[in-house]
Protein backbone atom coordinates (compact mmCIF):
# COMPACT_ATOMS: atom_id res chain seq x y z
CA UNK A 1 11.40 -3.48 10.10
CA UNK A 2 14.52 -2.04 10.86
CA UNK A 3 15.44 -1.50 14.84
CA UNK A 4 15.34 2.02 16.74
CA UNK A 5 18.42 0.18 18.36
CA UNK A 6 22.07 -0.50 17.76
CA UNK A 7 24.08 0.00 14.67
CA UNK A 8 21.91 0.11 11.22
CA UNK A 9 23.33 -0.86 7.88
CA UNK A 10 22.55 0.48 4.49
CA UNK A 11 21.60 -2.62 2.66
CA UNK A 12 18.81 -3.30 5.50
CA UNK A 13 17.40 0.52 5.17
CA UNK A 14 17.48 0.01 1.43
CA UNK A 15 15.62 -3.74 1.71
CA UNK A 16 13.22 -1.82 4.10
CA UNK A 17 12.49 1.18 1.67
CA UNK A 18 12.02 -1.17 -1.21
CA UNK A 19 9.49 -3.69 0.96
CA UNK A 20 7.47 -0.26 2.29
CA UNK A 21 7.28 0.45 -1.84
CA UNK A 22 5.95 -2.76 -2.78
CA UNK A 23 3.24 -2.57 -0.07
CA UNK A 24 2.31 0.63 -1.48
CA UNK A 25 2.22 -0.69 -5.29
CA UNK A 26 0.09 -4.20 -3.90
CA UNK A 27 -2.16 -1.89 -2.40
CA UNK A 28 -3.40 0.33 -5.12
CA UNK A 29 -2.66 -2.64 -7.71
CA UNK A 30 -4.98 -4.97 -6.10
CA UNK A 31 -7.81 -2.57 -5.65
CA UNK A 32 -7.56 -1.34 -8.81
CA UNK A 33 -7.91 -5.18 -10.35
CA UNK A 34 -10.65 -5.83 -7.91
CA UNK A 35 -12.91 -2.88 -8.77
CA UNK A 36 -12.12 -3.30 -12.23
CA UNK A 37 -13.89 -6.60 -12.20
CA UNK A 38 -16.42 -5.87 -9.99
CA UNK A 39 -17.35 -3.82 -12.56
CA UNK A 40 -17.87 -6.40 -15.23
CA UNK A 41 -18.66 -9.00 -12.77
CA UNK A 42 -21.34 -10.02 -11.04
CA UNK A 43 -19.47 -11.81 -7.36
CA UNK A 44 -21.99 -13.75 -5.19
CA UNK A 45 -19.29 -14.50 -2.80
CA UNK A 46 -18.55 -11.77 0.01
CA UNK A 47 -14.67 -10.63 0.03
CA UNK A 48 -12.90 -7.62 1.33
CA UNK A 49 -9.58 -6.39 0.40
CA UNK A 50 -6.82 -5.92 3.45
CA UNK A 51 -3.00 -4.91 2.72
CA UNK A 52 -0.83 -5.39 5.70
CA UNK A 53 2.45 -5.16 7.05
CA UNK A 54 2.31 -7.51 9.51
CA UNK A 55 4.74 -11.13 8.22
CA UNK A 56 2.56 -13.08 5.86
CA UNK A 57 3.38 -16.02 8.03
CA UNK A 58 2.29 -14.14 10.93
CA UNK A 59 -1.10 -12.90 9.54
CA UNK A 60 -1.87 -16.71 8.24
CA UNK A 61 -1.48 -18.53 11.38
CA UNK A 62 -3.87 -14.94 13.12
CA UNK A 63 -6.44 -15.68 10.61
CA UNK A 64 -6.72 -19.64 11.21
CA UNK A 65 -7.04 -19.23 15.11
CA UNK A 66 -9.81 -17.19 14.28
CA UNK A 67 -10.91 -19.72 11.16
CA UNK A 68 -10.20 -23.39 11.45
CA UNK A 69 -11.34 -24.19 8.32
CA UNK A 70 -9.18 -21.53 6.45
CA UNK A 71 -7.83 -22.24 2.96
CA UNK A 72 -5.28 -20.22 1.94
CA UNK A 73 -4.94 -19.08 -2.32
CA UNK A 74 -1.38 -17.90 -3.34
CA UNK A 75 -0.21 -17.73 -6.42
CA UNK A 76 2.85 -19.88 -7.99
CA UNK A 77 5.29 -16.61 -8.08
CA UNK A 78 7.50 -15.68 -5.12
CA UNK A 79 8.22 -12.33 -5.22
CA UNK A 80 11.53 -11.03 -4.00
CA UNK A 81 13.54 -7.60 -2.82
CA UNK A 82 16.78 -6.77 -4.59
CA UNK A 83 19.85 -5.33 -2.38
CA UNK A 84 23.06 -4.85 -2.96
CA UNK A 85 25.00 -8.93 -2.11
CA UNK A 86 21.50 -10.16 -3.35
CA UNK A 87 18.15 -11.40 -3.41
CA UNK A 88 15.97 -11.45 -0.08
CA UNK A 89 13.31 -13.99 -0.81
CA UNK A 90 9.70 -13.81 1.16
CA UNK A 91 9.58 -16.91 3.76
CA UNK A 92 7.90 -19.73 1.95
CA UNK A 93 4.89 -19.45 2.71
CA UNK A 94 4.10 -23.56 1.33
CA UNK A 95 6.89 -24.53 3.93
CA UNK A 96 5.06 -22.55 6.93
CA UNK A 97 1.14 -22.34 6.65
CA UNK A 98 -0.46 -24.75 9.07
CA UNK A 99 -3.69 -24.83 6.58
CA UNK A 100 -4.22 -26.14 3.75
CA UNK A 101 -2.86 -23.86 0.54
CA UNK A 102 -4.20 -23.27 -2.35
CA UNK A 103 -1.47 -22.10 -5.29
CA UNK A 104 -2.85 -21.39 -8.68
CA UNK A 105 -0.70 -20.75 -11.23
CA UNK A 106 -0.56 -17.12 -12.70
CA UNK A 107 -1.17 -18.17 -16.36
CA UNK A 108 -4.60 -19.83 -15.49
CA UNK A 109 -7.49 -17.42 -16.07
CA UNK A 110 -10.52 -19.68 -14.91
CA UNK A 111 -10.22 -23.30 -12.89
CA UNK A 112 -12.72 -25.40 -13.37
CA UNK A 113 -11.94 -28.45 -10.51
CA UNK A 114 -14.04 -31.52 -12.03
CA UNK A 115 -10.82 -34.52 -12.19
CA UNK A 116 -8.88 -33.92 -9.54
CA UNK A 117 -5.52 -36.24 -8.48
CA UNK A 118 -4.35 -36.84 -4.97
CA UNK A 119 -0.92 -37.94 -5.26
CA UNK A 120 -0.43 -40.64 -1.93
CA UNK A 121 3.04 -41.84 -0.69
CA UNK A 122 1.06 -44.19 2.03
CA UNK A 123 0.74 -41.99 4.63
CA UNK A 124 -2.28 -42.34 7.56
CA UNK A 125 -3.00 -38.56 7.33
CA UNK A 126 -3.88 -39.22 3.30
CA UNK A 127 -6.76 -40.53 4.89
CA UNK A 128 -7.79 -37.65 6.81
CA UNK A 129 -6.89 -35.01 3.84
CA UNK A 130 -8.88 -37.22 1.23
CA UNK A 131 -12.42 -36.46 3.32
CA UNK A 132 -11.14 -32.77 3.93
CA UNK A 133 -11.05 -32.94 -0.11
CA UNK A 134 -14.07 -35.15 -0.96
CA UNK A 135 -16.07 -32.83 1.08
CA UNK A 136 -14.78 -30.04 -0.48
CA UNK A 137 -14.91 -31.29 -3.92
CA UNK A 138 -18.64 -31.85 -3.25
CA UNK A 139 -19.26 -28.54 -3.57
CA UNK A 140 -19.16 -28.71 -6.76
CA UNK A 141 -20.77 -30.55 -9.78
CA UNK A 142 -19.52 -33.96 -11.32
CA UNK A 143 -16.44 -34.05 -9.72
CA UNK A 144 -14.13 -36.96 -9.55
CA UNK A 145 -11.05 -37.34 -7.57
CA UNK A 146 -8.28 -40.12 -8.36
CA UNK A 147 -5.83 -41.51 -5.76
CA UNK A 148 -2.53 -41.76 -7.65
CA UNK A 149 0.92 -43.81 -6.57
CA UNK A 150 4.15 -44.16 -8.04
CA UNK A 151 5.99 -47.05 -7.44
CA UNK A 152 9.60 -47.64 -8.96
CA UNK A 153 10.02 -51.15 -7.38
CA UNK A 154 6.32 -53.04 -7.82
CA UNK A 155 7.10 -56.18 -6.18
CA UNK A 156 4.05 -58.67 -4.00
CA UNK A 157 5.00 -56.44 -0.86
CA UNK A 158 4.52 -53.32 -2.63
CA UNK A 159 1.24 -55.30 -4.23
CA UNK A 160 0.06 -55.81 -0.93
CA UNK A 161 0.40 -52.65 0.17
CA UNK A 162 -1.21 -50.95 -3.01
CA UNK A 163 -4.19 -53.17 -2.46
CA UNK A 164 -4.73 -52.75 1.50
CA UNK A 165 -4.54 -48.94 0.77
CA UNK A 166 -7.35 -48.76 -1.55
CA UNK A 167 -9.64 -50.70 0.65
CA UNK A 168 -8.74 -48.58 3.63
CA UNK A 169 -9.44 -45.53 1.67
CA UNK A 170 -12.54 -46.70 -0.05
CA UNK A 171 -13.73 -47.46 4.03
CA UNK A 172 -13.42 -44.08 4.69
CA UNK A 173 -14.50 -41.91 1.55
CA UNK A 174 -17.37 -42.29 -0.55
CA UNK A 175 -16.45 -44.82 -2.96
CA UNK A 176 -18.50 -43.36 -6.02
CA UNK A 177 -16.48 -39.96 -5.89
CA UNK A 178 -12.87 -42.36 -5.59
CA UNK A 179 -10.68 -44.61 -8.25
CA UNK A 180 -7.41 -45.03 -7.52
CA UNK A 181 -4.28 -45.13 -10.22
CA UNK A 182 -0.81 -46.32 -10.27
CA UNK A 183 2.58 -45.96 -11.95
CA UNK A 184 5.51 -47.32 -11.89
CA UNK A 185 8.11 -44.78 -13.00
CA UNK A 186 11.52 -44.61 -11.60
CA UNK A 187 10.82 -41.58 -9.50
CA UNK A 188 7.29 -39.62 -8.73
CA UNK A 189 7.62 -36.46 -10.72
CA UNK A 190 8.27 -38.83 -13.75
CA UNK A 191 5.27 -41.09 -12.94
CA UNK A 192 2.45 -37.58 -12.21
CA UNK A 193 4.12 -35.78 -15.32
CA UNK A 194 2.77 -39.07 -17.48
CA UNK A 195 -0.44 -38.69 -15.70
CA UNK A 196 -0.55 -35.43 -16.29
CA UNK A 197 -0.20 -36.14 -19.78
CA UNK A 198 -2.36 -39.00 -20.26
CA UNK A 199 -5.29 -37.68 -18.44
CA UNK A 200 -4.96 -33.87 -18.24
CA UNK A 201 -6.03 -33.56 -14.37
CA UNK A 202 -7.45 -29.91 -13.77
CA UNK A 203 -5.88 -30.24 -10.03
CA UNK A 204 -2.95 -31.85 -8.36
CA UNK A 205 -2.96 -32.54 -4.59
CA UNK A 206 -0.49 -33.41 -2.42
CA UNK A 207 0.32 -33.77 1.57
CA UNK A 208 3.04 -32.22 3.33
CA UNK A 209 5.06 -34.84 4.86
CA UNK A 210 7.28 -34.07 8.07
CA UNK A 211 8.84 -37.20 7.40
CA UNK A 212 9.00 -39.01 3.60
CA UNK A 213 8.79 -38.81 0.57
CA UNK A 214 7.23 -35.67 -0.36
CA UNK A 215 9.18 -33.70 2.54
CA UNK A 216 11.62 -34.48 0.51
CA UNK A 217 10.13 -32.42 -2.36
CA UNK A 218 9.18 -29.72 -0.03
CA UNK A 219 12.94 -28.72 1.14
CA UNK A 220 14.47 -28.90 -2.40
CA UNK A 221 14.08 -27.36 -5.39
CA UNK A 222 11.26 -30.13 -7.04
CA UNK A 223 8.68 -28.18 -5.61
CA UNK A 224 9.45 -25.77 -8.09
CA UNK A 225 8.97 -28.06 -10.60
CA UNK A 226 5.53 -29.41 -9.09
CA UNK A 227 4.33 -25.73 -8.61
CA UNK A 228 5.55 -24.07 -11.98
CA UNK A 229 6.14 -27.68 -14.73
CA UNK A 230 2.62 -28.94 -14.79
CA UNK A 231 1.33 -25.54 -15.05
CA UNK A 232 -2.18 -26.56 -13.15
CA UNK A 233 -3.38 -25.64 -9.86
CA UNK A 234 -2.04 -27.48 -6.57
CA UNK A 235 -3.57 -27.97 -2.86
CA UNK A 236 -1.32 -28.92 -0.83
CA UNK A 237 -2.12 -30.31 2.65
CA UNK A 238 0.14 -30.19 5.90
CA UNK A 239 0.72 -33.35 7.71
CA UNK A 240 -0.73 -32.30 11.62
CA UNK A 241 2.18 -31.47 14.54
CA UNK A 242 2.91 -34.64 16.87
């Protein structure tokens, strides 16, 4: 929000008028949605509807102090406030949360989560995240999860590797629920977009690297293509703070 103090320009008042209208549009938008299919719906699962002010950032990180096992559902579209010299984007919310986040895309009317991919770059917290998700995933019927690596350069090291991974893996998650995939593309957005194609996974997961490989994807613009190209739903887990 704009300051009581020192000098106040016009393109922040006008950014500021716009935001204060799109909180007032969300508001009566989303309650509208909700009560229209509440009443064509029958919802088993408790919700409540909250519209706030308060930096999404902000509110996230409020609600997992008070939740440690919050997972967080966005969609795949960022909104944005035009001013004059520009766009002001939202902070990235993917880039921030310290909980796992769930973005579904907005063309996808009903997920059902029954082959789900975990895309690994060989990093000890995959570990950790694939029991979060096999746990998870068990809430549900006949679901299957597949470990998938891409590997431009498949030499006997990288053979090694591939094979010491699985075993570590399969020590730590229930094997039955568990197979494990590989590629060999030259990059791996070219090696999951086969995948994709070959096996039609109904979610894509992925861990948020401070270091790596998929940091990598995180700070550029190929997270677009992750979140928006294969059109299906993506958890993403964050790699814990040192």
């Amino acid at each position: 929000m704009v300051g009581a103090t020192g000098p106040v320009y016009p393109d922040l008042v006008t950014a500021e008028n716009q935001v204060k209208k799109e909180f007032d549009v969300a508001e009566k938008k989303i309650r509208g949605i909700a009560a229209e299919y509440m009443k064509q719906n029958t919802v088993k699962i408790p919700f409540e509807i909250s519209v706030s002010q308060t930096n999404r950032i902000d509110l996230v990180k409020e609600q997992l102090e008070q939740n440690p096992e919050l997972i967080l559902l966005i969609s795949n579209h960022q909104s944005y406030t035009e001013i004059s010299g520009g766009l002001v984007g939202y902070p990235n919310i993917i880039e921030h949360a310290k909980c796992p986040v769930f973005v579904i895309p907005e063309e996808i009317n009903l997920a059902e989560l029954k082959n789900v991919v975990y895309a690994t770059d060989y990093n000890p917290e995959d570990v950790t995240s694939l029991k979060h998700l096999s746990n998870f995933m068990k809430q549900s019927e006949d679901t299957h999860i597949t470990v998938l690596h891409n590997e431009n350069e498949y030499n006997f090291d990288e053979k090694l590797r591939w094979t010491g991974f699985k075993e570590i893996v399969k020590g730590a998650v229930d094997s039955k629920d568990v197979e494990f995939a590989l590629k060999t593309k030259k990059n791996f957005l070219t090696g999951i977009e086969e995948y994709t194609e070959e096996k039609d996974p109904d979610l894509l997961v992925i861990l948020k690297e401070k270091k790596g490989f998929f940091e990598q994807i995180f700070t550029s613009n190929e997270i677009k293509n992750v979140l928006t190209h294969f059109n299906k739903p993506v958890l993403v887990y964050h790699q814990k703070e040192e």
